[in-house]
Protein backbone atom coordinates (compact mmCIF):
# COMPACT_ATOMS: atom_id res chain seq x y z
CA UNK A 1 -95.48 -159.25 57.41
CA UNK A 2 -94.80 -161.63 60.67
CA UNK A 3 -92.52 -165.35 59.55
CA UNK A 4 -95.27 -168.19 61.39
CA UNK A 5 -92.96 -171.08 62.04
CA UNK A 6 -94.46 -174.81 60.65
CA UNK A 7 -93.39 -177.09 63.50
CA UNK A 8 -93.24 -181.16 63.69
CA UNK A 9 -95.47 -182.08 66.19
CA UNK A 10 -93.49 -185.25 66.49
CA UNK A 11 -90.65 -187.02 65.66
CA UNK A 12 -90.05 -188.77 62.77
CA UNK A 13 -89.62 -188.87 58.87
CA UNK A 14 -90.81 -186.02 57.21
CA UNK A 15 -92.36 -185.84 53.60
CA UNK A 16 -93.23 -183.27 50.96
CA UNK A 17 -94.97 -185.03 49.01
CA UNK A 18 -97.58 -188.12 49.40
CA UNK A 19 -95.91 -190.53 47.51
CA UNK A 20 -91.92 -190.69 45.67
CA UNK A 21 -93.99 -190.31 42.34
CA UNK A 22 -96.25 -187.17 43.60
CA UNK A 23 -95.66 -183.24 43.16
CA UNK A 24 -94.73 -181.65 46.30
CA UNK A 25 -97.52 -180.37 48.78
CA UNK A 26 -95.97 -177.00 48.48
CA UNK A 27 -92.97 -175.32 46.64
CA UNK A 28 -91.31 -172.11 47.84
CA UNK A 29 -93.33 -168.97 47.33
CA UNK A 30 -96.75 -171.16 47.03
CA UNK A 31 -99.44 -169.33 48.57
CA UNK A 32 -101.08 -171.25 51.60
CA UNK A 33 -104.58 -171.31 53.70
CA UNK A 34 -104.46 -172.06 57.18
CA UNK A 35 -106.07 -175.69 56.34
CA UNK A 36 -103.38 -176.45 53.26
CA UNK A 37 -101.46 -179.39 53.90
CA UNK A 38 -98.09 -178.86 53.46
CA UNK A 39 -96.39 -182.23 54.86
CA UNK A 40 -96.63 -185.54 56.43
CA UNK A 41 -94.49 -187.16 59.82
CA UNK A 42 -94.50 -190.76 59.26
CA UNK A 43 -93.66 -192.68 62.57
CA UNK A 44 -93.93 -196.41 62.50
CA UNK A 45 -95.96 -196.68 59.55
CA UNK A 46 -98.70 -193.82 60.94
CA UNK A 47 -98.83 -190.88 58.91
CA UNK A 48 -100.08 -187.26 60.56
CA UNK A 49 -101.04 -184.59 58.07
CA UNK A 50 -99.04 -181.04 58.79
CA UNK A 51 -101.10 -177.94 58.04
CA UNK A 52 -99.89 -174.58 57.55
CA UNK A 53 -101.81 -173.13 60.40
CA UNK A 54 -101.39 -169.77 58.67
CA UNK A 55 -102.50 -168.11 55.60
CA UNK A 56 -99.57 -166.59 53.61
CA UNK A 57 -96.86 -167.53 51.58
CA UNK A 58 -94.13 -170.08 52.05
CA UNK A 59 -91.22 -168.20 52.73
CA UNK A 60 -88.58 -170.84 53.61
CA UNK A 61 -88.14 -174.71 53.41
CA UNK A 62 -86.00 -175.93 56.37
CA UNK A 63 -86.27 -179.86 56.14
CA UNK A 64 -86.10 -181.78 52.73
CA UNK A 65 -88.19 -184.65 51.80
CA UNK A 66 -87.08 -188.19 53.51
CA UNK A 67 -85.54 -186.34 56.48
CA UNK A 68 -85.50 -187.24 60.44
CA UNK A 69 -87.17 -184.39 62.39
CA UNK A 70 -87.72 -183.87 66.10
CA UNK A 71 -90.81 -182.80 68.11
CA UNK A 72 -90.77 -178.81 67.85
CA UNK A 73 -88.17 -178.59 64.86
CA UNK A 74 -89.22 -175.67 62.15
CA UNK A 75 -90.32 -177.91 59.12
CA UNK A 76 -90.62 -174.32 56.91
CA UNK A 77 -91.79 -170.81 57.29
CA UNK A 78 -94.81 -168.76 55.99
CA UNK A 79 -94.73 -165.20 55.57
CA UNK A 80 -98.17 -164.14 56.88
């Protein structure tokens, strides 16, 4: 099985979850489709859904929720 990097496709905050109160989009191990939604980048009050891209399983979590990414940085992993 191939690792399929999750990138941010821009900077800004990145989320797990929805909402401070909501289960996480995805835990590690949690099996994904290519359409399952697996974060959000918030930047200035806009919010763009991140989608696995990949089915598989997620492998590794690289940013936690609340943190600053960049354009291009690996959000997680799925082994697909």
């Amino acid at each position: 099985m191939a690792l399929h990097d999750i990138v941010s496709p821009l900077p800004g905050t990145f989320y797990r979850r929805s909402s401070p109160d909501a289960p996480f989009y995805v835990e590690l191990d949690a099996a994904v489709q290519p359409d399952t939604v697996v974060g959000l980048v918030e930047v200035m009050k806009q919010f763009t859904e991140i989608e696995s891209g990949v089915a598989g399983r997620v492998a590794e979590l690289l940013v936690e929720d609340g943190e600053p990414v960049d354009a291009g940085q690996v959000l997680m992993r799925v082994e697909a």
